[in-house]
N, C-alpha and C. Protein backbone atom coordinates (compact mmCIF):
# COMPACT_ATOMS: atom_id res chain seq x y z
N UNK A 1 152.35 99.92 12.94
CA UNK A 1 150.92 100.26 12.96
C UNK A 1 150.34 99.82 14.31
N UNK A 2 149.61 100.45 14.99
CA UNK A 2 148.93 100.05 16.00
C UNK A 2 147.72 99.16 16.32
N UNK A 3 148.16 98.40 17.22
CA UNK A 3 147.32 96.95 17.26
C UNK A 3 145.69 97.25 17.42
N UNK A 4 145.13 96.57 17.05
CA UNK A 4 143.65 96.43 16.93
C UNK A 4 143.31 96.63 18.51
N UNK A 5 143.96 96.01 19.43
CA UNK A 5 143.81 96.39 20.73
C UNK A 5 143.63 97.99 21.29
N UNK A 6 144.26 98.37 20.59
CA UNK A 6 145.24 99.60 20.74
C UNK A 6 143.78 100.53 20.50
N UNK A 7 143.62 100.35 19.05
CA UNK A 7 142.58 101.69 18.49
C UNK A 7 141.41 101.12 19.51
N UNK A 8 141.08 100.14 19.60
CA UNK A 8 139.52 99.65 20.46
C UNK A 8 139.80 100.45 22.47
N UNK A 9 140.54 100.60 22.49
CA UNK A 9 140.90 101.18 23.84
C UNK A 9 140.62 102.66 23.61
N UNK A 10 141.45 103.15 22.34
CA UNK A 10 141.15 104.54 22.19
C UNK A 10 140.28 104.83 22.02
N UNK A 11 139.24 104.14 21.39
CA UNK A 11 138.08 103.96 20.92
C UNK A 11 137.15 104.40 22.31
N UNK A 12 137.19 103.42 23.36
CA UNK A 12 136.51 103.33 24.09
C UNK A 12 136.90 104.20 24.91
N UNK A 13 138.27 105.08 25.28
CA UNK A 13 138.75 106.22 26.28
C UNK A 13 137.59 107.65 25.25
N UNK A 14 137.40 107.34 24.08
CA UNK A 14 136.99 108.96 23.70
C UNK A 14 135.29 108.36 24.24
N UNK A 15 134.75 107.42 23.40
CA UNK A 15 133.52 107.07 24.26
C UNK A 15 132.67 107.34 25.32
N UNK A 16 134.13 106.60 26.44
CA UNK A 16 133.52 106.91 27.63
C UNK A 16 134.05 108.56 27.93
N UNK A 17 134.48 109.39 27.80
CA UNK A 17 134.43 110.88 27.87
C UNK A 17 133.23 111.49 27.50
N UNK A 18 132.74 111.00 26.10
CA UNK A 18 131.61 111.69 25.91
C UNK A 18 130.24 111.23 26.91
N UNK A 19 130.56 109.98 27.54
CA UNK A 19 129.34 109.95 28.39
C UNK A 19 129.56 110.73 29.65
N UNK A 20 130.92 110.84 30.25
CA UNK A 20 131.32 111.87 31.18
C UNK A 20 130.40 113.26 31.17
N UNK A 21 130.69 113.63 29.72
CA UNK A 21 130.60 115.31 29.85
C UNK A 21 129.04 114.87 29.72
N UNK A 22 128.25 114.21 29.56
CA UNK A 22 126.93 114.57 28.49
C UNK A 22 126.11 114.09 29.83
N UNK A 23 126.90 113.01 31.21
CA UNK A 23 126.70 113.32 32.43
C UNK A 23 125.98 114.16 33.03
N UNK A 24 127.71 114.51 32.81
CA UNK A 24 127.52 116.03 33.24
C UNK A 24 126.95 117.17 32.93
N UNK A 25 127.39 117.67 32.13
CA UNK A 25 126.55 118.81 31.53
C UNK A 25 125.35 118.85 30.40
N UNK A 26 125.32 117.51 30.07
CA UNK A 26 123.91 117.51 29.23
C UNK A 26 124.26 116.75 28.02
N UNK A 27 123.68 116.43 27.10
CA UNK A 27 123.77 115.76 25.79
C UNK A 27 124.10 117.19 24.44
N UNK A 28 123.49 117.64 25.07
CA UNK A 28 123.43 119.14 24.43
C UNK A 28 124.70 120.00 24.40
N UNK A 29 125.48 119.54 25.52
CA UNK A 29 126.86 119.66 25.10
C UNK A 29 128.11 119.13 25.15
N UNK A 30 127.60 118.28 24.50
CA UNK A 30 128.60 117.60 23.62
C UNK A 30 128.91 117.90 22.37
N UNK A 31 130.07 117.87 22.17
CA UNK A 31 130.64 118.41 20.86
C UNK A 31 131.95 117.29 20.77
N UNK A 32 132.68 117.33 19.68
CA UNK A 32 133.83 116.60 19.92
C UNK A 32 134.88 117.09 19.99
N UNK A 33 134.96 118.69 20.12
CA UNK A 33 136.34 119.13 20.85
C UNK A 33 136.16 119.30 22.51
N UNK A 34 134.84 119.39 22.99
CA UNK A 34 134.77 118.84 24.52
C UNK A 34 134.88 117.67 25.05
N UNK A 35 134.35 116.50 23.87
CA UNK A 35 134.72 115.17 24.08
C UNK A 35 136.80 114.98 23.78
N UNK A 36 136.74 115.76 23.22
CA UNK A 36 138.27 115.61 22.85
C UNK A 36 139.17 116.12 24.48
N UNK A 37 138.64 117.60 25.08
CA UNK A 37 138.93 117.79 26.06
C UNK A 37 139.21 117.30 27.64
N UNK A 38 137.73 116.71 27.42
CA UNK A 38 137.77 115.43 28.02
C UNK A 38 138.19 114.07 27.98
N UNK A 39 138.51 113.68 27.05
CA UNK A 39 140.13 112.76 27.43
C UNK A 39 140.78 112.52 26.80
N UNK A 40 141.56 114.15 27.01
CA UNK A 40 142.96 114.62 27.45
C UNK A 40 143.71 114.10 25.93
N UNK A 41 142.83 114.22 24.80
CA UNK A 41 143.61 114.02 23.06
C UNK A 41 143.10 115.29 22.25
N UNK A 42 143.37 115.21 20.96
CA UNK A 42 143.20 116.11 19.83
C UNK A 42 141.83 116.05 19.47
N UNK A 43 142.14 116.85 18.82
CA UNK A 43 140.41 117.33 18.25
C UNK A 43 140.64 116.29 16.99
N UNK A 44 141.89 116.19 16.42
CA UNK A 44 142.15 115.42 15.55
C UNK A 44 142.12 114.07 15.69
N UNK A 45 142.07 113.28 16.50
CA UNK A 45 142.27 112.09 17.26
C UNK A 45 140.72 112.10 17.15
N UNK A 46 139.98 112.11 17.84
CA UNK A 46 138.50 112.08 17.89
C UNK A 46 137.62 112.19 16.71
N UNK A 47 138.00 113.25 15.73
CA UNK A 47 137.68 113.20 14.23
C UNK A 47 138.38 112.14 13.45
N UNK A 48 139.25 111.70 13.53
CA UNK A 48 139.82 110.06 12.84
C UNK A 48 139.01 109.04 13.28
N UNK A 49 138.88 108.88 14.47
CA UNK A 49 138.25 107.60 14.51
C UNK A 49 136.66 107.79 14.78
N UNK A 50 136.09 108.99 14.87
CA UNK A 50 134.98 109.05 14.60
C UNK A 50 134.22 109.34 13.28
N UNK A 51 135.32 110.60 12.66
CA UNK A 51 134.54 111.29 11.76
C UNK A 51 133.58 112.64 11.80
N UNK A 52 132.44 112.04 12.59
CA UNK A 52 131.63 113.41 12.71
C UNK A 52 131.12 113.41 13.94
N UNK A 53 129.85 114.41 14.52
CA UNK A 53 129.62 114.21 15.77
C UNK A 53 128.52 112.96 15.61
N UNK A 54 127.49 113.17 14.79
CA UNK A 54 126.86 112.08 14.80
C UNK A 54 127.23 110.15 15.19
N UNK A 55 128.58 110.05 14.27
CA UNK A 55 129.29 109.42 14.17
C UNK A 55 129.54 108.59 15.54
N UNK A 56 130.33 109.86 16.65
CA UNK A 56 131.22 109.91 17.73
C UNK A 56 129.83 109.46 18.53
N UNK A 57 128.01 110.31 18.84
CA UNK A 57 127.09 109.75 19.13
C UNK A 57 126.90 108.40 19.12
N UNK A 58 126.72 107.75 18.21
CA UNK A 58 126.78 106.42 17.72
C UNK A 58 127.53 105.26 18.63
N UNK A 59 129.16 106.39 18.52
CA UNK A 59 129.65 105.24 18.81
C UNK A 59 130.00 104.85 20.77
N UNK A 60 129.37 106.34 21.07
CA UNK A 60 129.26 105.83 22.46
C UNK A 60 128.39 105.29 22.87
N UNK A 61 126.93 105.41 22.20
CA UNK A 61 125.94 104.19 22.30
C UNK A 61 126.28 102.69 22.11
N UNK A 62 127.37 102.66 21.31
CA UNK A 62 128.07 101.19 21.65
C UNK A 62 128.56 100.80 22.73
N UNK A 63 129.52 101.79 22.97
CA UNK A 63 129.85 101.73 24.69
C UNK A 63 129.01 101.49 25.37
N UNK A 64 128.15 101.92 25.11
CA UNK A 64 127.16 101.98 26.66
C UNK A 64 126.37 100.64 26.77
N UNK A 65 126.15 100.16 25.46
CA UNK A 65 125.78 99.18 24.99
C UNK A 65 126.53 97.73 26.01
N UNK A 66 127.67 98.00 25.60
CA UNK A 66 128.35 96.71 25.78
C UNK A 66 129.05 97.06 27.15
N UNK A 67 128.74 98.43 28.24
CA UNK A 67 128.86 98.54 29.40
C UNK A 67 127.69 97.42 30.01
N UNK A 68 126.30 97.32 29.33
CA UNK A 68 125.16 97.19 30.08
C UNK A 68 124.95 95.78 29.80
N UNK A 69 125.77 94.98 28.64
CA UNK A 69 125.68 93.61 28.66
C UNK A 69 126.40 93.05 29.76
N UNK A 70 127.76 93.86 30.23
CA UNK A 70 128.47 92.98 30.63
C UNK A 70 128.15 93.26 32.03
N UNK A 71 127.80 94.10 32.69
CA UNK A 71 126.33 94.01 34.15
C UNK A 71 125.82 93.42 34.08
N UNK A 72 124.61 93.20 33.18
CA UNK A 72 123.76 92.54 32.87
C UNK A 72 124.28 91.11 32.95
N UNK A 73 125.65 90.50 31.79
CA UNK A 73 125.63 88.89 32.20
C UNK A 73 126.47 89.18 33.79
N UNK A 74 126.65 89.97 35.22
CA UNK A 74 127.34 89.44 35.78
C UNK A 74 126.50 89.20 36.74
N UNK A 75 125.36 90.11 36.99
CA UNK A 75 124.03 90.02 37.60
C UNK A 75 123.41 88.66 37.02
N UNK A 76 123.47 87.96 36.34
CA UNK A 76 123.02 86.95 35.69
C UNK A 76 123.74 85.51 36.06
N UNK A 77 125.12 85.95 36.56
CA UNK A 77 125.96 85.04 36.54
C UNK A 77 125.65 84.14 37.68
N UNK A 78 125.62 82.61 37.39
CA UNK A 78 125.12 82.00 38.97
C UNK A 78 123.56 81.68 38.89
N UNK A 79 123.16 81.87 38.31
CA UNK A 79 121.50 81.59 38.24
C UNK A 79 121.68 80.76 36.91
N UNK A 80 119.88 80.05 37.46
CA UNK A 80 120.05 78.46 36.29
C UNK A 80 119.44 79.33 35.06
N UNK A 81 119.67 78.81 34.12
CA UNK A 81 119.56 78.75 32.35
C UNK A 81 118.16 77.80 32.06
N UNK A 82 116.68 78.72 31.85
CA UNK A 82 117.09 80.60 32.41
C UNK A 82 116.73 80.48 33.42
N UNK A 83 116.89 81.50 33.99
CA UNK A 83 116.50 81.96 35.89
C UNK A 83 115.52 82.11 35.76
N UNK A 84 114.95 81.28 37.43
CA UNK A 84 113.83 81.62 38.00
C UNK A 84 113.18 83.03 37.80
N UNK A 85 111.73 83.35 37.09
CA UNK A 85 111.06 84.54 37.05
C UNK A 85 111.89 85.69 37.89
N UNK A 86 111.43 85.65 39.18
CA UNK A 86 111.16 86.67 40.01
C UNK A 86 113.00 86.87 40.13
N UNK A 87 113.32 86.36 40.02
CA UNK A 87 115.10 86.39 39.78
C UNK A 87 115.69 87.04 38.97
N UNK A 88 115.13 86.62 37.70
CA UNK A 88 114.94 87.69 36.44
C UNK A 88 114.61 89.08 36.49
N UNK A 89 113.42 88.97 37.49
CA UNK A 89 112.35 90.26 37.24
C UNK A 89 113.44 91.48 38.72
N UNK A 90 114.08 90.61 39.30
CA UNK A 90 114.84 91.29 40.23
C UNK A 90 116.55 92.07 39.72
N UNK A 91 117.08 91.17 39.33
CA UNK A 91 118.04 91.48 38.66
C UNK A 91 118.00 92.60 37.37
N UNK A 92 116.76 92.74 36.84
CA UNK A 92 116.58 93.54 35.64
C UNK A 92 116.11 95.01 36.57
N UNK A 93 115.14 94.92 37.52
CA UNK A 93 114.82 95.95 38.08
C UNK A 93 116.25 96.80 38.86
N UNK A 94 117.20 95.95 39.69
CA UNK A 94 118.46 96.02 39.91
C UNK A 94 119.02 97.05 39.23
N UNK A 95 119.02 96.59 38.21
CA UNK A 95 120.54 96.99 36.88
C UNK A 95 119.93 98.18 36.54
N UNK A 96 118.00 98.20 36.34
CA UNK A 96 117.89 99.10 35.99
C UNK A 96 118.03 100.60 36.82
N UNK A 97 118.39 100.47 37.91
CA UNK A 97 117.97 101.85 38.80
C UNK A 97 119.25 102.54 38.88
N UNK A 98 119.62 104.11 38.62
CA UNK A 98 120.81 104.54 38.88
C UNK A 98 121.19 104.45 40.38
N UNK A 99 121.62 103.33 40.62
CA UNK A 99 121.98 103.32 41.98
C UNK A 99 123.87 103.44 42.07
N UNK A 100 124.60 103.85 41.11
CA UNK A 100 126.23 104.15 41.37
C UNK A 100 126.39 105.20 40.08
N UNK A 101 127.58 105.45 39.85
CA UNK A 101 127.73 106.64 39.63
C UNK A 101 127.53 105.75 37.75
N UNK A 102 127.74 104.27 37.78
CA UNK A 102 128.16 103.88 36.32
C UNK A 102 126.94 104.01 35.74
N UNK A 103 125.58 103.33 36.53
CA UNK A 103 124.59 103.61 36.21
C UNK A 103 123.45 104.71 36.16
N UNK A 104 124.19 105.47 36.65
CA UNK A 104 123.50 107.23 37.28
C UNK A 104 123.94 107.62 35.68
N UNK A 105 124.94 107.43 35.25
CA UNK A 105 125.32 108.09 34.02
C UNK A 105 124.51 107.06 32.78
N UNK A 106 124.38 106.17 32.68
CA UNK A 106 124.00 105.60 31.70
C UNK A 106 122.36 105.61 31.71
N UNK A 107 121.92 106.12 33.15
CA UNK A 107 120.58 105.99 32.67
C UNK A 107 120.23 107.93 32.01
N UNK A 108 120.97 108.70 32.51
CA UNK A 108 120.89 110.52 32.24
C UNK A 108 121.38 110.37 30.85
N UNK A 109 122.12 109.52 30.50
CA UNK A 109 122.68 109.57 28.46
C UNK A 109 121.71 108.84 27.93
N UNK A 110 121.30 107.63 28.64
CA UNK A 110 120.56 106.61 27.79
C UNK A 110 119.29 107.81 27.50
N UNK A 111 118.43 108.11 28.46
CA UNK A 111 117.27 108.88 28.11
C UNK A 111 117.53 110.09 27.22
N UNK A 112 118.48 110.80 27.51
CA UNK A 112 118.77 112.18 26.56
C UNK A 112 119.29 111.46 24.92
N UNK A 113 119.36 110.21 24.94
CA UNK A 113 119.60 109.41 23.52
C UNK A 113 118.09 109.37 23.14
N UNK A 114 117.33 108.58 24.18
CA UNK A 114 116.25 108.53 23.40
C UNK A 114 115.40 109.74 22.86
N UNK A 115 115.30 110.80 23.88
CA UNK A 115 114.65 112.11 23.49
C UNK A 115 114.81 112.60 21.92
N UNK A 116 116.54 112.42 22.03
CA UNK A 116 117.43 113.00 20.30
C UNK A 116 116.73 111.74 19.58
N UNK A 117 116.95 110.67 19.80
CA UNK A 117 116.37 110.05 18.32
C UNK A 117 115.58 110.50 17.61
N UNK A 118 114.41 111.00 18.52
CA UNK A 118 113.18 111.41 17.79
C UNK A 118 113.09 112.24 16.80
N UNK A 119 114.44 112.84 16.54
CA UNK A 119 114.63 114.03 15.71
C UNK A 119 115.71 113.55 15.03
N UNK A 120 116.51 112.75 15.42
CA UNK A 120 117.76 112.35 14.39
C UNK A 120 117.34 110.54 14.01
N UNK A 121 117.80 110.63 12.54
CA UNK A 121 117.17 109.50 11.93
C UNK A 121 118.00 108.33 12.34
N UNK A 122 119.56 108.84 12.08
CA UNK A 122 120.33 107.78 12.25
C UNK A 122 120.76 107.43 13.72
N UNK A 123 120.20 107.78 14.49
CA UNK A 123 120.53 107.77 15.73
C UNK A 123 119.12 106.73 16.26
N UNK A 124 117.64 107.73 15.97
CA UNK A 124 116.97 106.17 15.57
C UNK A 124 116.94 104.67 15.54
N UNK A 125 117.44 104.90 14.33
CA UNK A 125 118.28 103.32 13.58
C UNK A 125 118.66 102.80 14.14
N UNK A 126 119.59 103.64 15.26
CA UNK A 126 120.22 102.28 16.07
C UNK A 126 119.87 101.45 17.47
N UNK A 127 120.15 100.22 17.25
CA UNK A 127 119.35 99.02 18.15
C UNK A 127 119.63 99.41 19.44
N UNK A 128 120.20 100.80 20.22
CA UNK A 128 120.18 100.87 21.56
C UNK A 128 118.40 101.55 21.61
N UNK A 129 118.35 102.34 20.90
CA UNK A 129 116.87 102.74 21.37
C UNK A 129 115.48 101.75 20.52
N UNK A 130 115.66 100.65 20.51
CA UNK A 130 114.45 99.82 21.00
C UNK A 130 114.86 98.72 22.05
N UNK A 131 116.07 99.31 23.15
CA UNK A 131 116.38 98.45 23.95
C UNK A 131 114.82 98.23 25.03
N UNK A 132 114.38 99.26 24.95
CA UNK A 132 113.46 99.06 26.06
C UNK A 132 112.27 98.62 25.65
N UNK A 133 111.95 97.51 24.58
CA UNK A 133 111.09 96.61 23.64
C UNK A 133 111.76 95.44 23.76
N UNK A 134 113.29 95.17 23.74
CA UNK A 134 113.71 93.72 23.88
C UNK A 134 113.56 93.81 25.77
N UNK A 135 113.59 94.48 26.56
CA UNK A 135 113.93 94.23 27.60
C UNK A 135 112.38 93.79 28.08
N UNK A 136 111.67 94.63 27.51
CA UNK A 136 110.06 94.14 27.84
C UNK A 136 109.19 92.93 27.06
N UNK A 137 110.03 92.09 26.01
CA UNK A 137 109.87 91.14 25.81
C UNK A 137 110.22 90.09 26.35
N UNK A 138 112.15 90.32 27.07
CA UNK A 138 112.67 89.09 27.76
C UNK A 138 111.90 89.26 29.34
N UNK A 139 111.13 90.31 29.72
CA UNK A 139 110.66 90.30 30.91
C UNK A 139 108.71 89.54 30.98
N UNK A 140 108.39 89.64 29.54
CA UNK A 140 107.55 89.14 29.32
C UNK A 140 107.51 87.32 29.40
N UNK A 141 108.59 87.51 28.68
CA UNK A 141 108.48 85.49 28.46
C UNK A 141 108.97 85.03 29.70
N UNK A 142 109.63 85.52 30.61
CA UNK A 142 110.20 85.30 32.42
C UNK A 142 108.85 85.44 33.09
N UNK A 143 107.65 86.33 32.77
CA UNK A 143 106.37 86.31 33.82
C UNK A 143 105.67 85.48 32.91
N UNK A 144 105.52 84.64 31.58
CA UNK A 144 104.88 83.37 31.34
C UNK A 144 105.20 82.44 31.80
N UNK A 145 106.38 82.30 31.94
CA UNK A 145 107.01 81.07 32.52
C UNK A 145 106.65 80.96 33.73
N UNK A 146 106.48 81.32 34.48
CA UNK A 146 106.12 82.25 36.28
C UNK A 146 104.62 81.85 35.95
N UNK A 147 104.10 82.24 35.30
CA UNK A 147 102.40 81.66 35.17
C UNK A 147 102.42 80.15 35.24
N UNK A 148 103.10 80.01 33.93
CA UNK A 148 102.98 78.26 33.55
C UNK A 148 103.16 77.54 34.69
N UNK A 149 103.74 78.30 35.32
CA UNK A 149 104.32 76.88 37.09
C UNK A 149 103.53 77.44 38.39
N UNK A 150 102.84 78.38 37.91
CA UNK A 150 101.68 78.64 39.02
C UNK A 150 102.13 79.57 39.83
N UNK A 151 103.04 80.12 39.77
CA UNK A 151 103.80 81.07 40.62
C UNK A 151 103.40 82.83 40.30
N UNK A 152 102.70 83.05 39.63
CA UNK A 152 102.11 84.35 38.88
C UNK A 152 100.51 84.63 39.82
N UNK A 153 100.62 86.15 40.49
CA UNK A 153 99.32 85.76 40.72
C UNK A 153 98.10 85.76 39.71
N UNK A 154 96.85 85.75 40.51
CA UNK A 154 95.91 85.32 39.48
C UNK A 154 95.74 86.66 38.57
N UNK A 155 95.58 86.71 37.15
CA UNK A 155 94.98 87.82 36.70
C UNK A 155 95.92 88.68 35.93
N UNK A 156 97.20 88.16 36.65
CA UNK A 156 98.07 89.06 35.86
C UNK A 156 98.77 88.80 34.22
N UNK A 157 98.61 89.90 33.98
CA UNK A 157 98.61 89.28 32.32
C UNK A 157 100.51 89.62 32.15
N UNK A 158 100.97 88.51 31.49
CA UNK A 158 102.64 88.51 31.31
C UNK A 158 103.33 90.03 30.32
N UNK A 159 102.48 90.30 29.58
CA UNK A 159 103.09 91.35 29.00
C UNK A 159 102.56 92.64 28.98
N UNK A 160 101.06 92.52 29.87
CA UNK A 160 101.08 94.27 30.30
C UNK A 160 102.05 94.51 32.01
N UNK A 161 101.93 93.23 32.80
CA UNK A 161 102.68 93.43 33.48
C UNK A 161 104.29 94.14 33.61
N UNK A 162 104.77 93.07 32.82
CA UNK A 162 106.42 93.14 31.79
C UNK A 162 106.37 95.03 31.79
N UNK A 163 105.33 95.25 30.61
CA UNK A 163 105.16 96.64 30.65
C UNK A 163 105.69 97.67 31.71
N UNK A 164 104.29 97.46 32.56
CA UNK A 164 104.42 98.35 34.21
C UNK A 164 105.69 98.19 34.72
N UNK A 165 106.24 96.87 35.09
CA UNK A 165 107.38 96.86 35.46
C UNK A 165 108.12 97.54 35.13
N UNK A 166 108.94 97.73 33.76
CA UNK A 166 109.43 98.71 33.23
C UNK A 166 109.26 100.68 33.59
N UNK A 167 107.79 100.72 33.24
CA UNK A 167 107.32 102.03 33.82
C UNK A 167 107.47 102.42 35.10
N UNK A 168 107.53 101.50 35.66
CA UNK A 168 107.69 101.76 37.30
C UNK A 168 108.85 102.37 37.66
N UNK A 169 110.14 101.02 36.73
CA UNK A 169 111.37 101.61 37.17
C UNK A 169 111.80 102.65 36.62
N UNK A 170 111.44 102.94 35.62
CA UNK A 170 112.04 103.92 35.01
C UNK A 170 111.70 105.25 35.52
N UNK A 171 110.12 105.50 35.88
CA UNK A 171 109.63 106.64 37.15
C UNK A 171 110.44 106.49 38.03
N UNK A 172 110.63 105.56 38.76
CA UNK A 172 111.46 105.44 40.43
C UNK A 172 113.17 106.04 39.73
N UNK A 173 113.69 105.58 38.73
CA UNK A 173 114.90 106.08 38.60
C UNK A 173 114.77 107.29 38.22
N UNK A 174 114.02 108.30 37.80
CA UNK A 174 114.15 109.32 37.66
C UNK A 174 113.59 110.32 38.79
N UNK A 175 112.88 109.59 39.73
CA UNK A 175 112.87 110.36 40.80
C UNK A 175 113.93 109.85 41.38
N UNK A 176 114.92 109.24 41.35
CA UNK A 176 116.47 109.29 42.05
C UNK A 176 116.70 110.08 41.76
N UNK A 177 117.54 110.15 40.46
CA UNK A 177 117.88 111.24 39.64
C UNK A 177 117.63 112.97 40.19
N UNK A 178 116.33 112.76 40.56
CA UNK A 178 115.86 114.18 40.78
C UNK A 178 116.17 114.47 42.08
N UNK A 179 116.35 113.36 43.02
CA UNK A 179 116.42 113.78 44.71
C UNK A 179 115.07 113.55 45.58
N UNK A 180 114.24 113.15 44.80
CA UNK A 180 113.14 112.75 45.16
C UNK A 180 112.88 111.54 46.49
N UNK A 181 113.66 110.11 45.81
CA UNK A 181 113.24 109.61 46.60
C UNK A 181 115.10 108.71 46.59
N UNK A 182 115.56 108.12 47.67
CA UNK A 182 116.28 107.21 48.14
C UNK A 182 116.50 105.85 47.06
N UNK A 183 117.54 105.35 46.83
CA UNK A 183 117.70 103.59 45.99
C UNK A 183 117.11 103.48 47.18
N UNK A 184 117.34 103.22 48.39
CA UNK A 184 116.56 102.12 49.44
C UNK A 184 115.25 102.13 49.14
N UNK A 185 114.66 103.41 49.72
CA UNK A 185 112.98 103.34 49.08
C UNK A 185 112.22 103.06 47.90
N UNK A 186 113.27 103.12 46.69
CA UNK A 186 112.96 102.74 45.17
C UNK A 186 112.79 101.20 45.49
N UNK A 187 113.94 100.07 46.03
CA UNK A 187 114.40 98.96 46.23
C UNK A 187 112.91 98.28 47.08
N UNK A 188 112.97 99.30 48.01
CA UNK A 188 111.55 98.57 48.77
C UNK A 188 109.78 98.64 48.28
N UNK A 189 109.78 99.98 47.11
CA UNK A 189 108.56 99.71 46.60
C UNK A 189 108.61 98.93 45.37
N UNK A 190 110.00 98.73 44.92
CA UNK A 190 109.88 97.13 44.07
C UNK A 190 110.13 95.97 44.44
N UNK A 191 110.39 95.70 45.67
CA UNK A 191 110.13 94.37 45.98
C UNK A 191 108.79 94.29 46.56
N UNK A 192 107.98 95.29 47.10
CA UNK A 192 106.63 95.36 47.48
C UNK A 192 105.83 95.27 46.52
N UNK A 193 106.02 95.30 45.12
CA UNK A 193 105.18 95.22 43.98
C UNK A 193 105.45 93.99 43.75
N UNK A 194 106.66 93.48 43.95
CA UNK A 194 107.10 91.95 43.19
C UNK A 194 106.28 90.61 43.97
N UNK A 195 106.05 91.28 45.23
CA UNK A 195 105.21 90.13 46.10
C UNK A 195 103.91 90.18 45.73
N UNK A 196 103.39 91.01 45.19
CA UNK A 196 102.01 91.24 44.62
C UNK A 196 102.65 90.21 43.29
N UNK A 197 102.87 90.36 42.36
CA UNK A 197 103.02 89.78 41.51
C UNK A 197 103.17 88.30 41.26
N UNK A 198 104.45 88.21 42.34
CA UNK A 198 104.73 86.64 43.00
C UNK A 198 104.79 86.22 44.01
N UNK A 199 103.25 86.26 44.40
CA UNK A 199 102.83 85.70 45.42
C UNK A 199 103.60 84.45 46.41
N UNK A 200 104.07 83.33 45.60
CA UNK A 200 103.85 81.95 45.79
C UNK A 200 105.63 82.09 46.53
N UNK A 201 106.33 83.15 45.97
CA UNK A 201 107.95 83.25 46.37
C UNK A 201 108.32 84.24 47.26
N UNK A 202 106.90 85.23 48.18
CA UNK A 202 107.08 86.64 48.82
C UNK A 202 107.96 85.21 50.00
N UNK A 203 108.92 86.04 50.65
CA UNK A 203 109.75 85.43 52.18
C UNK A 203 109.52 86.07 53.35
């Protein structure tokens, strides 16, 4: 029988295919004999360990999931417990922008996930789409903390800020996306917002 290792690899080769194609050609087409096509197994293989398409949906939102923790702790890695605000508020803005091809794809699936939830229940349900509610909470309690030590400018409130932040990047990454504007120029009108914010740490 094949090791637990074994199916979690396969697991994660059909996964990451379906974020390939859905990349590429859209969310809309995806199916799981194109996900099957795409890497290079059976239509049967992909229906075993998924089941259905919904299913196979699901389970590349795990993937993507546990692509974005393990960025997330490496961008993290090296900073004190927890990191300085604006450290925080940098590293999250970072991770968030499609600036390589890993994150160009995860932010074009992540959004075409959220669009489908709205219409699929069980897709909903799952804890990748209120990621962007925990991310604007842990960005919230990083700009209180930033207040509490005086480092916040005056006025700014920790969780409509948290908010904008978010909105910002997520506009700036989709005018990447579109060809609009440069990562460099995205990079420089968020660190030009961040000195407004944190005054006390602009260099």
């Amino acid at each position: 029988m094949p090791r637990t290792a074994d199916h979690t690899a396969r697991r994660a080769q059909i996964a990451e295919a379906l974020v390939h194609v859905a990349a590429r050609d859209g969310l809309h087409a995806v199916s799981m004999r194109s996900v099957a096509a795409e890497a290079g197994v059976s239509l049967r293989l992909v229906q075993y360990y998924f089941h259905t398409k919904t299913g196979l949906l699901i389970g590349a939102l795990h993937h993507l999931e546990q692509q974005s923790h393990q960025r997330w702790t490496e961008r993290l890695r090296g900073l004190p417990d927890p990191p300085p605000p604006r450290a925080f508020a940098e590293a999250f803005l970072a991770e968030a922008l499609p600036t390589d091809e890993s994150s160009r794809a995860f932010h074009l699936v992540g959004t075409s996930y959220s669009m489908l939830a709205r219409t699929d229940p069980e897709l909903a349900a799952h804890p990748f789409t209120a990621g962007i509610d925990r991310l604007e909470d842990q960005l919230a309690e990083a700009l209180a903390r930033a207040r509490n030590h005086g480092d916040l400018a005056p006025g700014v409130d920790p969780q409509l800020e948290a908010t904008r932040l978010v909105m910002i990047v997520n506009g700036l990454g989709t005018s990447i996306l579109a060809g609009h504007h440069t990562t460099d120029y995205a990079h420089e009108v968020l660190h030009d917002h961040l000195d407004h914010v944190f005054p006390s740490t602009t260099s």
